[in-house]
Protein backbone atom coordinates (compact mmCIF):
# COMPACT_ATOMS: atom_id res chain seq x y z
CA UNK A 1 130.20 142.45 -114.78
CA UNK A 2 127.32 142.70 -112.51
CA UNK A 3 126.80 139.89 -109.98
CA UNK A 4 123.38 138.42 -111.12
CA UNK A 5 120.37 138.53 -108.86
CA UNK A 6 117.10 135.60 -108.94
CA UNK A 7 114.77 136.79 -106.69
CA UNK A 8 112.12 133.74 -105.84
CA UNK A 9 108.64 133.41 -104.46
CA UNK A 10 107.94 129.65 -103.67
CA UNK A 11 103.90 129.22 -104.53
CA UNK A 12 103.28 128.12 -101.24
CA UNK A 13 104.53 130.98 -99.44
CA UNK A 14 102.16 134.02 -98.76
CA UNK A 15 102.17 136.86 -101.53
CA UNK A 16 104.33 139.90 -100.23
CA UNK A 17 103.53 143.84 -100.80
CA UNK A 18 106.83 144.32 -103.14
CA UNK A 19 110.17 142.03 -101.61
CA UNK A 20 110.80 138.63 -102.57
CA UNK A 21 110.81 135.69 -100.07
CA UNK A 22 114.01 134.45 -101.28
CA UNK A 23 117.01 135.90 -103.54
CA UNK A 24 120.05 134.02 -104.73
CA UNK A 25 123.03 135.81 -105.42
CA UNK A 26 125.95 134.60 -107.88
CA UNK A 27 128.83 136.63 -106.70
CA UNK A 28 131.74 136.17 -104.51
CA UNK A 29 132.33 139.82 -103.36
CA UNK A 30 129.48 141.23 -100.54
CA UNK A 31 129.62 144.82 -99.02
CA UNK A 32 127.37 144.75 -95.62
CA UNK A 33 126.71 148.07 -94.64
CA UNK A 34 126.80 149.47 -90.72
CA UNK A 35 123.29 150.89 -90.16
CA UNK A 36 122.67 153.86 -91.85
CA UNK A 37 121.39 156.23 -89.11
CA UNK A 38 118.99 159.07 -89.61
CA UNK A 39 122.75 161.72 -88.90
CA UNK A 40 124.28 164.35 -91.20
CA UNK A 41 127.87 164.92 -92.11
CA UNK A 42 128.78 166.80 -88.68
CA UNK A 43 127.06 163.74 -87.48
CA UNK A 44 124.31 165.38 -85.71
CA UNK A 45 120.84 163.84 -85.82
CA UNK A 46 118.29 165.33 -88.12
CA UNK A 47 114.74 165.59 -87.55
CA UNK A 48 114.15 165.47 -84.70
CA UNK A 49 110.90 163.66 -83.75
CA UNK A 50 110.07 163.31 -87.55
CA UNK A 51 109.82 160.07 -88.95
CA UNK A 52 109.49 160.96 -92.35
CA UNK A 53 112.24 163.28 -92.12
CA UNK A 54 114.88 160.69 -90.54
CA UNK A 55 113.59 158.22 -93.25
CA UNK A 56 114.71 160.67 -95.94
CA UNK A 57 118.38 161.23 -93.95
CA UNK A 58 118.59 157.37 -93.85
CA UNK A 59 117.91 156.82 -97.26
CA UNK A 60 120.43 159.21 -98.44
CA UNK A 61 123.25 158.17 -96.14
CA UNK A 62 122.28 154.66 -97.60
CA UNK A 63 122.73 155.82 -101.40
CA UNK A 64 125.67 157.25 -100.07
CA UNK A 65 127.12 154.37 -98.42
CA UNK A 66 126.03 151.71 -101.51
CA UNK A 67 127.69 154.03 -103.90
CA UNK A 68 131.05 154.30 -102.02
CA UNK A 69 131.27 150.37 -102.16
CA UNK A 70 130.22 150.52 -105.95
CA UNK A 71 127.16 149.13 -105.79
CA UNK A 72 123.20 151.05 -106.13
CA UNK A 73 119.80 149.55 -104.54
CA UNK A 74 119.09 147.32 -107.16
CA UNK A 75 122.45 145.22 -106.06
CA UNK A 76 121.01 145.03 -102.32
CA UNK A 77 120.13 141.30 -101.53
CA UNK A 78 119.28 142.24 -97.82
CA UNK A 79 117.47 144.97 -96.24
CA UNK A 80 116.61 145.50 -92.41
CA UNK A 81 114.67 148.44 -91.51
CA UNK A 82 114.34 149.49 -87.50
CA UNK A 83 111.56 151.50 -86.79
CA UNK A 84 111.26 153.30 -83.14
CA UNK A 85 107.92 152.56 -82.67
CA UNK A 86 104.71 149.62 -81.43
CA UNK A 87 102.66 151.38 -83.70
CA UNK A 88 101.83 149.45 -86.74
CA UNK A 89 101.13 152.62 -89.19
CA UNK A 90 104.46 154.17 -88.22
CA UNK A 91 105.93 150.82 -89.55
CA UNK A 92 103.79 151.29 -92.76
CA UNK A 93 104.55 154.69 -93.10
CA UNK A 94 108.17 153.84 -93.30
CA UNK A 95 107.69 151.26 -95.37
CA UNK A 96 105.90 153.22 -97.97
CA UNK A 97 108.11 156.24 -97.92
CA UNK A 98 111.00 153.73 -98.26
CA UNK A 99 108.80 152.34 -101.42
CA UNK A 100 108.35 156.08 -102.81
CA UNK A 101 112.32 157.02 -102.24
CA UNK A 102 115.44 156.10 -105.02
CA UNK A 103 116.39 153.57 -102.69
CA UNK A 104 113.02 151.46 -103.19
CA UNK A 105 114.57 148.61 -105.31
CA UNK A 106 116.77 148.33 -102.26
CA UNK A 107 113.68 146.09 -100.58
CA UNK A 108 112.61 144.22 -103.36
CA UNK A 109 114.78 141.36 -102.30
CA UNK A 110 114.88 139.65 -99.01
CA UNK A 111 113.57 142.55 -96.66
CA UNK A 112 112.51 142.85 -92.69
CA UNK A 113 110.52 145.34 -91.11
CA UNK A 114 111.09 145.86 -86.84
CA UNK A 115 109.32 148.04 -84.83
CA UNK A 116 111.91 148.39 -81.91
CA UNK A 117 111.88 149.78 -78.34
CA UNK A 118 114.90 151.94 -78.92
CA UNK A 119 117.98 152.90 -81.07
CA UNK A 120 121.43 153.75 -80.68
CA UNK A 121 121.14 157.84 -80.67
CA UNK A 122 119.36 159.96 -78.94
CA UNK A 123 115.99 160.91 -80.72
CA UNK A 124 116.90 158.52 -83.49
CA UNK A 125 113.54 156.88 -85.13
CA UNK A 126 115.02 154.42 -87.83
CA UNK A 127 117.72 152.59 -89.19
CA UNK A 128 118.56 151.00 -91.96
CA UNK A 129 120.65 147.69 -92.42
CA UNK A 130 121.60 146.91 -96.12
CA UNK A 131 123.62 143.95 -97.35
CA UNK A 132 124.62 144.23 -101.20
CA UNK A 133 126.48 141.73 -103.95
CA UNK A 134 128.83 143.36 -105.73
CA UNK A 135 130.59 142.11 -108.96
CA UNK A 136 133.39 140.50 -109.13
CA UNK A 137 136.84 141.98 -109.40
CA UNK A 138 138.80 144.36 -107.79
């Protein structure tokens, strides 16, 4: 059984470019990732000064991650996304490369968008931040 997902835009809120304001979630099981960091298997950072690049290693540590706790994109209910960066077209870069990538219906729910001073590694340009429902069971 697959916990089911409403995702809700109250018609006094602004429109959004692709998430949903609000999403309800009728399950009792939740797997909150640690932020996915922009780090290979040896754990050393990839891409060094390439946004685009880290965005791709972050997205697949994130399918990763989801699939390990038995769950895909389309079960995330939360997404935070931590971009190194005051510029406001790195942010939309991101954002659109997240939009493009297999983990896109990962921000269709309730989704936020930093630009940040700094990150835990060395180098590192973004993070991700995912919180999914899961179905019930074991």
């Amino acid at each position: 059984m697959t916990p089911r997902l409403t995702r809700l835009d109250p018609d006094t809120l602004h429109p959004t470019p692709g998430y949903h304001h609000v999403t309800l979630v009728e399950a009792g099981r939740t797997a909150h990732l640690a932020g996915q960091c922009p780090l290979d298997q040896e754990g050393d950072l990839v891409g060094a000064g390439s946004l685009s690049i880290q965005t791709d290693q972050v997205v697949a540590n994130a399918l990763t991650a989801l699939a390990a706790a038995g769950a895909g994109p389309q079960d995330v209910v939360r997404a935070v996304i931590y971009v190194r960066s005051d510029e406001r077209a790195d942010l939309s870069a991101t954002w659109s490369r997240l939009m493009d990538s297999a983990l896109a219906p990962a921000f269709t729910g309730a989704a936020t968008l930093l630009g940040v001073a700094q990150l835990g590694f060395a180098g590192q340009l973004v993070e991700i931040d995912l919180t999914a429902a899961l179905p019930d069971g074991g």
